[in-house]
C-alpha atoms as a PDB file:
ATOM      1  CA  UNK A   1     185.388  86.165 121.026  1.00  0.00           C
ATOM      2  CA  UNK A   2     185.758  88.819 122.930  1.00  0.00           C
ATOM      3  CA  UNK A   3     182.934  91.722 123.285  1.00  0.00           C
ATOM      4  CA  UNK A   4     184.695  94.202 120.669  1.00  0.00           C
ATOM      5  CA  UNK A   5     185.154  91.373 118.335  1.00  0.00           C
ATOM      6  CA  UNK A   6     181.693  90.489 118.873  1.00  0.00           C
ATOM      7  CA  UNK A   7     180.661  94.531 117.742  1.00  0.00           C
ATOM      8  CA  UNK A   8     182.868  94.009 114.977  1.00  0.00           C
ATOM      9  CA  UNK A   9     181.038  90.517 113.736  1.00  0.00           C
ATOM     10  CA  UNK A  10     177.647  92.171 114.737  1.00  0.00           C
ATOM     11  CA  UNK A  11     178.798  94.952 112.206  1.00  0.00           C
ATOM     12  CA  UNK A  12     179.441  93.498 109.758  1.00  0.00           C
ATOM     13  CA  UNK A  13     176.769  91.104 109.645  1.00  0.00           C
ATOM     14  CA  UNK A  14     174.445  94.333 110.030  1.00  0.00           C
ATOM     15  CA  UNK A  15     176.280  95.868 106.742  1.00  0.00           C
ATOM     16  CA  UNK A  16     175.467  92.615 104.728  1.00  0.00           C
ATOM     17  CA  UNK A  17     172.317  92.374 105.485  1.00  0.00           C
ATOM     18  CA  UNK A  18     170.939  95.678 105.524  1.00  0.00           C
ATOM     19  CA  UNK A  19     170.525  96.167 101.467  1.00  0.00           C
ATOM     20  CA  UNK A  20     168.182  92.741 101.701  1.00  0.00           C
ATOM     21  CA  UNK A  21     166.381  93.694 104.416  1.00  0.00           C
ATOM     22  CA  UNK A  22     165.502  96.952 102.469  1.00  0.00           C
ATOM     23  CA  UNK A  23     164.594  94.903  99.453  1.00  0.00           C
ATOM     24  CA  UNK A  24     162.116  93.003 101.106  1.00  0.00           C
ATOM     25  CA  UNK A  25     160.710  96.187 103.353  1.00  0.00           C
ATOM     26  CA  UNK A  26     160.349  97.865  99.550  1.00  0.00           C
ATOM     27  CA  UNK A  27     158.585  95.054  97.679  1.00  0.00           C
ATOM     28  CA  UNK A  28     155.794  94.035 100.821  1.00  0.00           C
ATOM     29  CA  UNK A  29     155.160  97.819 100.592  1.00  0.00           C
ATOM     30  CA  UNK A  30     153.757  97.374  97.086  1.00  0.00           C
ATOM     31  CA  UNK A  31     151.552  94.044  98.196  1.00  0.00           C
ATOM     32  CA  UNK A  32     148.163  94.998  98.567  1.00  0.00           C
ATOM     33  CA  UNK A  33     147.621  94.254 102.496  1.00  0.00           C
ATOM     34  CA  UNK A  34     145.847  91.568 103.012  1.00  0.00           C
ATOM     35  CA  UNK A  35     145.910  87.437 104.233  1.00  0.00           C
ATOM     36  CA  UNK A  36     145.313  84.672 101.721  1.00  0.00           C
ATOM     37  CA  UNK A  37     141.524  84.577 103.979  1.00  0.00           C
ATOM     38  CA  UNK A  38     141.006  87.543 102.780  1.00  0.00           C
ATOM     39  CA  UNK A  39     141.454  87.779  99.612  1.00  0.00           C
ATOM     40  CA  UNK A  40     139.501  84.632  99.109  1.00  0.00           C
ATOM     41  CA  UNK A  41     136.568  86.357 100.565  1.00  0.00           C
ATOM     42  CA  UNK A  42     136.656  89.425  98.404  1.00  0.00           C
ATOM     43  CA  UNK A  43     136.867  87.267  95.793  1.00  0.00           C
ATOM     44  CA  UNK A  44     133.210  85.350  97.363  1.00  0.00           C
ATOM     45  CA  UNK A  45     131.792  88.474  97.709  1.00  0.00           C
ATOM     46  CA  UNK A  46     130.190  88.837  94.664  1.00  0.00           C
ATOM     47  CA  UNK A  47     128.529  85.583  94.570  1.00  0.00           C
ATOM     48  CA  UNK A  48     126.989  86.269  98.119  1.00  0.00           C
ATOM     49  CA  UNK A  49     125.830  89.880  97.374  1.00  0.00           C
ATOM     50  CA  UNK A  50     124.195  88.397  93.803  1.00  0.00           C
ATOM     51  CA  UNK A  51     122.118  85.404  96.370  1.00  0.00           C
ATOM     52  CA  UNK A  52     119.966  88.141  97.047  1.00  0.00           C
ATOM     53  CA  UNK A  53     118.603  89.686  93.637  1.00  0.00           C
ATOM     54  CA  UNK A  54     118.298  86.006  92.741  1.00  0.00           C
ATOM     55  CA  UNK A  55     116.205  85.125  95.520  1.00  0.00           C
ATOM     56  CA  UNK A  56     113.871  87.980  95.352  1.00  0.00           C
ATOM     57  CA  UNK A  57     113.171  87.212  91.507  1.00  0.00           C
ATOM     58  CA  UNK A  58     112.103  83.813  92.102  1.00  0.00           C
ATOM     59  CA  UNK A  59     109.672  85.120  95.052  1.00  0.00           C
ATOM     60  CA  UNK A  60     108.579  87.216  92.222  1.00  0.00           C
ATOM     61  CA  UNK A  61     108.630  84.638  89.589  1.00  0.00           C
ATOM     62  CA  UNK A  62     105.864  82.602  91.786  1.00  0.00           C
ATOM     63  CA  UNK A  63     103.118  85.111  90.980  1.00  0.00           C
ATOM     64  CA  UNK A  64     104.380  86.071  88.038  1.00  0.00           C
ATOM     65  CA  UNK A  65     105.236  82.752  86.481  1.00  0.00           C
ATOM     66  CA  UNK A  66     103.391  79.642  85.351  1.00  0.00           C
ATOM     67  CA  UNK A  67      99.601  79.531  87.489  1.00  0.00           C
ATOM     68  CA  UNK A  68      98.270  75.798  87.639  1.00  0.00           C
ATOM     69  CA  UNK A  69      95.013  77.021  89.811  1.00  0.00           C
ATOM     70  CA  UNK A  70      94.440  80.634  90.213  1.00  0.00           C
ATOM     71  CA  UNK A  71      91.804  81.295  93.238  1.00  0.00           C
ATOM     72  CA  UNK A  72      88.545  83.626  93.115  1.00  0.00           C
ATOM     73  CA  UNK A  73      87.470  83.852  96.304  1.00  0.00           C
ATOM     74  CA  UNK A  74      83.974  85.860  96.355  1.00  0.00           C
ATOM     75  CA  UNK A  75      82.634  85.110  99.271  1.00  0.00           C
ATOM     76  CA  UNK A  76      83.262  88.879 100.409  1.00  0.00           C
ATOM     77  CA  UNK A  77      82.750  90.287 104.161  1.00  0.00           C
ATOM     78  CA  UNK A  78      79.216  89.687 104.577  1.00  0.00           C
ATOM     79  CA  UNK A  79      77.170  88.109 106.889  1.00  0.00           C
ATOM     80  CA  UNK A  80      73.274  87.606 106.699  1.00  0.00           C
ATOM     81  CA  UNK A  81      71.269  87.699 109.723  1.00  0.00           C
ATOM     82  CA  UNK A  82      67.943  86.036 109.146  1.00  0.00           C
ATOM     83  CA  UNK A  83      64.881  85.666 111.799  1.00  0.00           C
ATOM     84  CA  UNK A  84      62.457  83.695 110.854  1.00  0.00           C
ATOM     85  CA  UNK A  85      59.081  83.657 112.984  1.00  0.00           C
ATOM     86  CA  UNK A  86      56.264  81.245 112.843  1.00  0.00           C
ATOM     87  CA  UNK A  87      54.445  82.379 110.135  1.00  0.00           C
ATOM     88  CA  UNK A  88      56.890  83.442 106.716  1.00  0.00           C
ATOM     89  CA  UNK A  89      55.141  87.090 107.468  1.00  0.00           C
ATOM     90  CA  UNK A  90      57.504  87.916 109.971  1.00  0.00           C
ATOM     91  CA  UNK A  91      60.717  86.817 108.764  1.00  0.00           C
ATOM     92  CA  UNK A  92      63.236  89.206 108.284  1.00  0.00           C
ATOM     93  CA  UNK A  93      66.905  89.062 106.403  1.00  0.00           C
ATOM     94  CA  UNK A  94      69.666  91.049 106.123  1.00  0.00           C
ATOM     95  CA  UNK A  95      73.076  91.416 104.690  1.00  0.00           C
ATOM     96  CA  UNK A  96      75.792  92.843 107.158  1.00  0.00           C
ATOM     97  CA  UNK A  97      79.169  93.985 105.869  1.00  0.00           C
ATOM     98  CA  UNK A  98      81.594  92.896 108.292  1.00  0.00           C
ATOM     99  CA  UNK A  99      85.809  92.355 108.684  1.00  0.00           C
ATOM    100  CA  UNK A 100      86.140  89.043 109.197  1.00  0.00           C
ATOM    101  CA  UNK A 101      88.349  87.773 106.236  1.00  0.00           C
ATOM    102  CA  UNK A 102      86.523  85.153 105.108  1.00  0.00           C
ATOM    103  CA  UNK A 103      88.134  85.316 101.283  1.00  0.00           C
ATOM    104  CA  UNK A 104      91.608  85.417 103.269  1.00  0.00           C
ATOM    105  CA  UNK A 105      90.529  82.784 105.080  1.00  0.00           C
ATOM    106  CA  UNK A 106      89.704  80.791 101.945  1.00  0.00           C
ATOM    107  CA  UNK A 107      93.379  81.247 100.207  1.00  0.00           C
ATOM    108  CA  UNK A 108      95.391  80.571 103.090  1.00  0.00           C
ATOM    109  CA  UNK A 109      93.277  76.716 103.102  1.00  0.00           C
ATOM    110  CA  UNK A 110      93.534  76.568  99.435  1.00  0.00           C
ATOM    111  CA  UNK A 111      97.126  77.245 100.137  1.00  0.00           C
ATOM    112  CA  UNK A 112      97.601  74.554 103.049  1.00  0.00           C
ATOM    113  CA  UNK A 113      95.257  72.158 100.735  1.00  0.00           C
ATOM    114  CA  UNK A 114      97.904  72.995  97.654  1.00  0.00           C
ATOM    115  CA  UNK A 115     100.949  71.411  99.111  1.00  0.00           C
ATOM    116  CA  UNK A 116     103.364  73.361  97.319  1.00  0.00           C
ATOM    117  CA  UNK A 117     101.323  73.431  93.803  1.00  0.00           C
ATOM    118  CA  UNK A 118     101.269  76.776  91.800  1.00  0.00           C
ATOM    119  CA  UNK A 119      98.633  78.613  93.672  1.00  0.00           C
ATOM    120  CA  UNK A 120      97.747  81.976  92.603  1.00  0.00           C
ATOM    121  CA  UNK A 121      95.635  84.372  94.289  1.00  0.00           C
ATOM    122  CA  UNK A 122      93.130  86.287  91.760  1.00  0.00           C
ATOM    123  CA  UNK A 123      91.862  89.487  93.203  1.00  0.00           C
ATOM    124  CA  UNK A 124      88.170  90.284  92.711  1.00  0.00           C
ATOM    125  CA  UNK A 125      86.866  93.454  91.828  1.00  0.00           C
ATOM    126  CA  UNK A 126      84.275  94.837  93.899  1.00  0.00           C
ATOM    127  CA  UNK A 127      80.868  94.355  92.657  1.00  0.00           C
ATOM    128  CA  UNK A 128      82.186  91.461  90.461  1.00  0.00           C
ATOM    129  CA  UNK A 129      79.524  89.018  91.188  1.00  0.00           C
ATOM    130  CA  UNK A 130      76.567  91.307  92.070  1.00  0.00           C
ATOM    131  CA  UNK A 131      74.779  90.368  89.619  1.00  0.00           C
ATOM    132  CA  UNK A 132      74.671  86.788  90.444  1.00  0.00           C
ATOM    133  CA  UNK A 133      74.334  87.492  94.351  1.00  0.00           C
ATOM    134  CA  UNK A 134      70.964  89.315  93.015  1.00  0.00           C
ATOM    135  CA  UNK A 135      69.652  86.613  90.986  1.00  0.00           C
ATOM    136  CA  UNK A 136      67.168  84.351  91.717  1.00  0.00           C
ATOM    137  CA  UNK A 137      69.804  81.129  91.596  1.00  0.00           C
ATOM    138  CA  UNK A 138      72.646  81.835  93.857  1.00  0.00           C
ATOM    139  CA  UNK A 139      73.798  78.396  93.178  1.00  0.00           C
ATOM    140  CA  UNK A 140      76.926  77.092  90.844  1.00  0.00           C
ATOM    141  CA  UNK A 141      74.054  76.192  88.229  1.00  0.00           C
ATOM    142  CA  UNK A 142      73.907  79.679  87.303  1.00  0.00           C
ATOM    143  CA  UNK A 143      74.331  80.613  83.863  1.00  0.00           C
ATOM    144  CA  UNK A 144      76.344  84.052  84.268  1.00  0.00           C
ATOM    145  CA  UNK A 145      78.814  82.476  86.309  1.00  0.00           C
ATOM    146  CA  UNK A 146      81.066  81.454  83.826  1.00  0.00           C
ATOM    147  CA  UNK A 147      81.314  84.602  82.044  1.00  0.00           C
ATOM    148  CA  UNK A 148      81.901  86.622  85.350  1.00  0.00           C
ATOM    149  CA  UNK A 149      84.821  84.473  86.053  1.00  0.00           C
ATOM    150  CA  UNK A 150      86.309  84.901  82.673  1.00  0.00           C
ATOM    151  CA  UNK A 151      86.190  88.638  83.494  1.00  0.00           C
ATOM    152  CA  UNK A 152      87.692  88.963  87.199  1.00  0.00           C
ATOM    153  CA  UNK A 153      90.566  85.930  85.529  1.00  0.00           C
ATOM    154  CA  UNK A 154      91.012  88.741  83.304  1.00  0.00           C
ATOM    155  CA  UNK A 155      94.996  87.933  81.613  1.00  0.00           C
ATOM    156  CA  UNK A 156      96.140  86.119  84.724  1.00  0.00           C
ATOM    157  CA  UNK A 157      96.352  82.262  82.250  1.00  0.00           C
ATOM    158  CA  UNK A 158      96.182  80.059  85.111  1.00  0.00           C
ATOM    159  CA  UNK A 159      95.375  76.318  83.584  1.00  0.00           C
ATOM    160  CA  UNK A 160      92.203  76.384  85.953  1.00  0.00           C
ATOM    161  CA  UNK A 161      90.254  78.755  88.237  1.00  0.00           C
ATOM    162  CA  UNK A 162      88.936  77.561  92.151  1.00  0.00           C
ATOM    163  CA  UNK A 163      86.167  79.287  92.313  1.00  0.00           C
ATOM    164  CA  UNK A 164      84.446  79.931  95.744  1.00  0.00           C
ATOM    165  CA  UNK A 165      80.429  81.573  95.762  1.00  0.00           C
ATOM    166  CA  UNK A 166      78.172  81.635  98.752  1.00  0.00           C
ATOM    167  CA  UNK A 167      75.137  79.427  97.953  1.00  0.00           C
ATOM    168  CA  UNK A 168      71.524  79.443  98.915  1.00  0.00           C
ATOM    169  CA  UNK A 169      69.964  76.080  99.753  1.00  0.00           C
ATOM    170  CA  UNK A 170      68.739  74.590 102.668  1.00  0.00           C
ATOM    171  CA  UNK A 171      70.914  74.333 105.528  1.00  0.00           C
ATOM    172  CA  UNK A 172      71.545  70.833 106.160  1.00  0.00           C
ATOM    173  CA  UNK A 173      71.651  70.867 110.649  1.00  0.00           C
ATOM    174  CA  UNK A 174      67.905  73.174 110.494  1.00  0.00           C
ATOM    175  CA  UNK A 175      66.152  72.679 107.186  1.00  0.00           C
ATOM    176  CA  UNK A 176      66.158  75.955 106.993  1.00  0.00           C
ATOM    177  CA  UNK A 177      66.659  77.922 103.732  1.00  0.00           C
ATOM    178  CA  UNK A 178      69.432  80.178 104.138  1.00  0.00           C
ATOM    179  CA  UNK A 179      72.550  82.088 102.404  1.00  0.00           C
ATOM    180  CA  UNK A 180      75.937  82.095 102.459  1.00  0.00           C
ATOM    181  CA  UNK A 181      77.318  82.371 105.678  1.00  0.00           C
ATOM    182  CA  UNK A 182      75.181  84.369 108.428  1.00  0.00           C
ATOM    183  CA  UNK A 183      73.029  83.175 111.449  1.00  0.00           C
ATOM    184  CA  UNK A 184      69.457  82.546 111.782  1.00  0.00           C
ATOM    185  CA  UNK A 185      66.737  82.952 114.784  1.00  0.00           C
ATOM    186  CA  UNK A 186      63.373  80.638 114.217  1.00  0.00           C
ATOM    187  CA  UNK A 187      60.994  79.960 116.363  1.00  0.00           C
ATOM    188  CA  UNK A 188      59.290  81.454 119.544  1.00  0.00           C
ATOM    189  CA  UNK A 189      59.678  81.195 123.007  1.00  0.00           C
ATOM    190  CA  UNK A 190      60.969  77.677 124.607  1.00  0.00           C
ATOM    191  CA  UNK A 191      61.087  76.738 120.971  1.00  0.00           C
ATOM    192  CA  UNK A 192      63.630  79.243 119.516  1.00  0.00           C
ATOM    193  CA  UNK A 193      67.414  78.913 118.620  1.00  0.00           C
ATOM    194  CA  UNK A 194      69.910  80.380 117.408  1.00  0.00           C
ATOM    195  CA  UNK A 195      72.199  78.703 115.147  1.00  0.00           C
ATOM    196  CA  UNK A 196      75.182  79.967 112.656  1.00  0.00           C
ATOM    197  CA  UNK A 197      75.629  78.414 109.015  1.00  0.00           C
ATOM    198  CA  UNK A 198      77.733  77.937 105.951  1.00  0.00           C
ATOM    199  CA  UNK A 199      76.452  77.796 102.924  1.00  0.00           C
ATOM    200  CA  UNK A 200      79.122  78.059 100.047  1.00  0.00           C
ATOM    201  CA  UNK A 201      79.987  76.079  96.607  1.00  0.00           C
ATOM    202  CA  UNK A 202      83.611  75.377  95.127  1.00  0.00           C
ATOM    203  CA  UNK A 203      83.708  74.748  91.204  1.00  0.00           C
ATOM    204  CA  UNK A 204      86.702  74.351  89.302  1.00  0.00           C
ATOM    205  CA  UNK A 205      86.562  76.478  85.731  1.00  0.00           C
ATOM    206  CA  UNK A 206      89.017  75.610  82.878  1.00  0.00           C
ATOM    207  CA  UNK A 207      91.700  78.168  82.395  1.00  0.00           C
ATOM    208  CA  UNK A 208      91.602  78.698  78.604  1.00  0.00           C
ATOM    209  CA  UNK A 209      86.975  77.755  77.734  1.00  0.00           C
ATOM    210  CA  UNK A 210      85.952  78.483  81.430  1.00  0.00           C
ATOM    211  CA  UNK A 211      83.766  75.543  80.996  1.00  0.00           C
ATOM    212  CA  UNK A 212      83.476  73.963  84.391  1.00  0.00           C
ATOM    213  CA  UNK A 213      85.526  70.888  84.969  1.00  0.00           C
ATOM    214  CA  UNK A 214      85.048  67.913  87.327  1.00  0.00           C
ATOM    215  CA  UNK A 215      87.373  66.943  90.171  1.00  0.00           C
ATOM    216  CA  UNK A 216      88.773  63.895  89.619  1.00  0.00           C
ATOM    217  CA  UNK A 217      86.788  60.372  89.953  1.00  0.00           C
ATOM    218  CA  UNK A 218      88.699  58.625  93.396  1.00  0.00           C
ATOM    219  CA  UNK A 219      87.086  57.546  96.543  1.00  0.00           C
ATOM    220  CA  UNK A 220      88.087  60.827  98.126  1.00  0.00           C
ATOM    221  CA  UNK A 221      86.602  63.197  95.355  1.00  0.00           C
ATOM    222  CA  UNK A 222      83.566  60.967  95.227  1.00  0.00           C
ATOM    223  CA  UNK A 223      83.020  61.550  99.797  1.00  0.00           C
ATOM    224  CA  UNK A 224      83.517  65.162  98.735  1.00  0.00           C
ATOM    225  CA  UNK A 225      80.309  65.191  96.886  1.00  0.00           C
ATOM    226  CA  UNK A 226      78.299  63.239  99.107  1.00  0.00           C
ATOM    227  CA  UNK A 227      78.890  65.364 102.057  1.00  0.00           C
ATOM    228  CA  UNK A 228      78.696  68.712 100.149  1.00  0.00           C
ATOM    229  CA  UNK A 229      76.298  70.713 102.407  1.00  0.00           C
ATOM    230  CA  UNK A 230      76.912  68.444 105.353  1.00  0.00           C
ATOM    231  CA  UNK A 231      78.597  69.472 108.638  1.00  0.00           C
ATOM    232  CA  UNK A 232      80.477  70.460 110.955  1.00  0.00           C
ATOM    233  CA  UNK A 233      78.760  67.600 113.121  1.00  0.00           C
ATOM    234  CA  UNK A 234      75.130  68.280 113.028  1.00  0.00           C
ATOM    235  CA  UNK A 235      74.208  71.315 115.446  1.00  0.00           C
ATOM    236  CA  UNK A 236      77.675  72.725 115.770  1.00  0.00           C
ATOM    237  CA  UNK A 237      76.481  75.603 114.601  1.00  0.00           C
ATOM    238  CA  UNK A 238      74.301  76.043 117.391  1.00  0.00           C
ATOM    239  CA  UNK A 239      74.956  79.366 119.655  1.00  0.00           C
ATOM    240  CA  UNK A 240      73.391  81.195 122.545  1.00  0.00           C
ATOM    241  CA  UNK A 241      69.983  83.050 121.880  1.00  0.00           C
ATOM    242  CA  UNK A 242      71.610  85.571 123.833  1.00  0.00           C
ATOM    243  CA  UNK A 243      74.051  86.088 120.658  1.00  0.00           C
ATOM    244  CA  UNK A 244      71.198  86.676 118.136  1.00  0.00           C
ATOM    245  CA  UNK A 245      71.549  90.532 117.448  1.00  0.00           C
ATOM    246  CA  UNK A 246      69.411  92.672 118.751  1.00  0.00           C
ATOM    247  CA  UNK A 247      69.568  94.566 115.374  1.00  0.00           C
ATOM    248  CA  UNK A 248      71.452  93.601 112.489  1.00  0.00           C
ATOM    249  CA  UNK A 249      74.110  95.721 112.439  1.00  0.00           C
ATOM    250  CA  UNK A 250      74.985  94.616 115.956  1.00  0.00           C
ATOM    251  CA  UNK A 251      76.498  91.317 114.142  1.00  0.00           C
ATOM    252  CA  UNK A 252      79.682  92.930 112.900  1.00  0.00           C
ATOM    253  CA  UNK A 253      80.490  93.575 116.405  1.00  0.00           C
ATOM    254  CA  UNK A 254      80.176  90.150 117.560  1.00  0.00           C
ATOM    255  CA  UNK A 255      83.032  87.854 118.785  1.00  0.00           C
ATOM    256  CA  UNK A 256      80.602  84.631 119.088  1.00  0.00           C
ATOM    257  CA  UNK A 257      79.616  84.804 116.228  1.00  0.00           C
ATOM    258  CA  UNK A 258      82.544  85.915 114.159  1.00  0.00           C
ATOM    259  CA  UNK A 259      84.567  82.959 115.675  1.00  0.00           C
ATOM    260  CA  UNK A 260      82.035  80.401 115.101  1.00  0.00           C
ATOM    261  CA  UNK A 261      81.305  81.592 111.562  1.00  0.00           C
ATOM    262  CA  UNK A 262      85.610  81.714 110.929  1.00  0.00           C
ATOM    263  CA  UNK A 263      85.704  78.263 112.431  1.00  0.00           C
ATOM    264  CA  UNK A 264      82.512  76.572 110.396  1.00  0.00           C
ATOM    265  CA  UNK A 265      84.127  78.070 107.567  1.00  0.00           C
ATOM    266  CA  UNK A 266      87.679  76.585 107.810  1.00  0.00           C
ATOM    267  CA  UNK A 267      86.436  73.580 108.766  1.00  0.00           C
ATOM    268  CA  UNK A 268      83.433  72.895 105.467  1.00  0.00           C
ATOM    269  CA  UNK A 269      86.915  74.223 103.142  1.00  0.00           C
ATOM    270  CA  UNK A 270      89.496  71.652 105.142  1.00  0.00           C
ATOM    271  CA  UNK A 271      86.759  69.214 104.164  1.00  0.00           C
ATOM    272  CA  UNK A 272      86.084  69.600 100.326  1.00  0.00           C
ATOM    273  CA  UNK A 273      89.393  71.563  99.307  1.00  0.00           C
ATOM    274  CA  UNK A 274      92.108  68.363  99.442  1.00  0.00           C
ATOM    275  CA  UNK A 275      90.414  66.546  95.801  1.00  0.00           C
ATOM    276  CA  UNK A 276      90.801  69.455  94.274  1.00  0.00           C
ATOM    277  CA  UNK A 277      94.719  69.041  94.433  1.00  0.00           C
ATOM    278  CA  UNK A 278      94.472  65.061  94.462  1.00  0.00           C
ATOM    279  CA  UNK A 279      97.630  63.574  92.666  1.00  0.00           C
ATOM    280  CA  UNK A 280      95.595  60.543  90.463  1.00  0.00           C
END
């Protein structure tokens, strides 16, 4: 074939295909302009941008759903600084507000204690339990505490309420009779210490009388009870006279003895809070 006949095929060819070619050019202009990949992801799109709506209502639905324990912790931010001298005459006490988060303390152990059970924090109203902090039985045994924590539970329905009070008894390492959590100076001279204490009770209230309930009978519940009061290790408490404040409100400034009141703390709720979420 020589190169005009080769034009002449090429032609030709050209004219034949030319109305197909302009077919096909027409009808992929219509096609929305996009890959099969593509299209399958528009198509995903809506279940990916729903994910997040969904996941935000059960984050919701966790406070806002079913409550198995609700918490009350009233321990508030104080700490009592106590001296006593030799004779009761010259003992002095006194209650220091503070910032040390010793009720936020208390959820997060409930919460590590919990292991994944309905936990719901209840928030306390200030002044809730005055009136039992001013009685003469700051103990769990007191009669108004039942009613009080039918109030702060107000319509939150939990099936039970972990309650946690500060308590005054007689500290366990020094004998001494003491409340809540603070730090106490006794003695004189050679014979003075210094030593920082926690003094707190846990009861369990049901959700619907508020009667008080018992934690389940096992070996570990029945430890629990036998070392209520007792530790950290005998003495632990013990700090620096150096640390005692020179006044009282001096306390709230305090690293030394905010740490080793945060630790004591964590460690007495580490040691009684696990029965109270014991699978029998």
């Amino acid at each position: 074939m020589t190169y005009s006949d080769h034009r002449a095929f090429t032609r030709s060819l050209w004219r034949g295909l030319a109305p197909l070619l302009l077919a096909l050019a027409f009808t992929s202009s219509e096609a929305p302009a996009q890959s099969p990949s593509s299209t399958s992801a528009a198509k995903a799109a809506p279940k990916i941008g729903g994910a997040g709506p969904k996941a935000g209502a059960g984050a919701a639905g966790r406070e806002s759903g079913p409550c198995e324990t609700g918490v009350i912790a009233a321990l508030g931010d104080v700490f009592t600084v106590q001296k006593n001298g030799i004779t009761r005459l010259s003992d002095d006490y006194t209650e220091v507000p503070v910032t040390w988060g010793f009720d936020d303390l208390v959820h997060a152990r409930v919460m590590a204690a919990a292991g994944g059970a309905a936990v719901r924090r209840i928030a306390v109203p200030k002044g809730a339990f005055d009136a039992f902090y001013r009685s003469d039985r700051v103990t769990a045994d007191n009669d108004m505490l039942p009613a009080i924590v039918k109030r702060v539970a107000g319509t939150t329905r939990c099936a039970r309420y972990l309650v946690v009070t500060r308590r005054a008894g007689r500290e366990p390492s020094t004998y001494d009779t003491v409340l809540g959590v603070g730090v106490i100076n006794r003695g004189e001279g050679f014979g003075r210490y210094t030593h920082v204490f926690i003094m707190i009770d846990i009861e369990l209230y049901d959700g619907t009388t508020f009667e008080k309930r018992a934690v389940a009978g096992s070996a570990g519940s029945l430890m629990s009870r036998l070392t209520t009061g007792i530790g950290p290790p005998s003495r632990a408490g013990d700090v620096d006279n150096a640390n005692f404040p020179t006044t009282p409100a001096d306390a709230a400034s305090n690293t030394v003895l905010r740490d080793m009141a945060r630790s004591m703390l964590k460690f007495r709720l580490d040691q009684r809070l696990p029965v109270y979420f014991a699978r029998e």
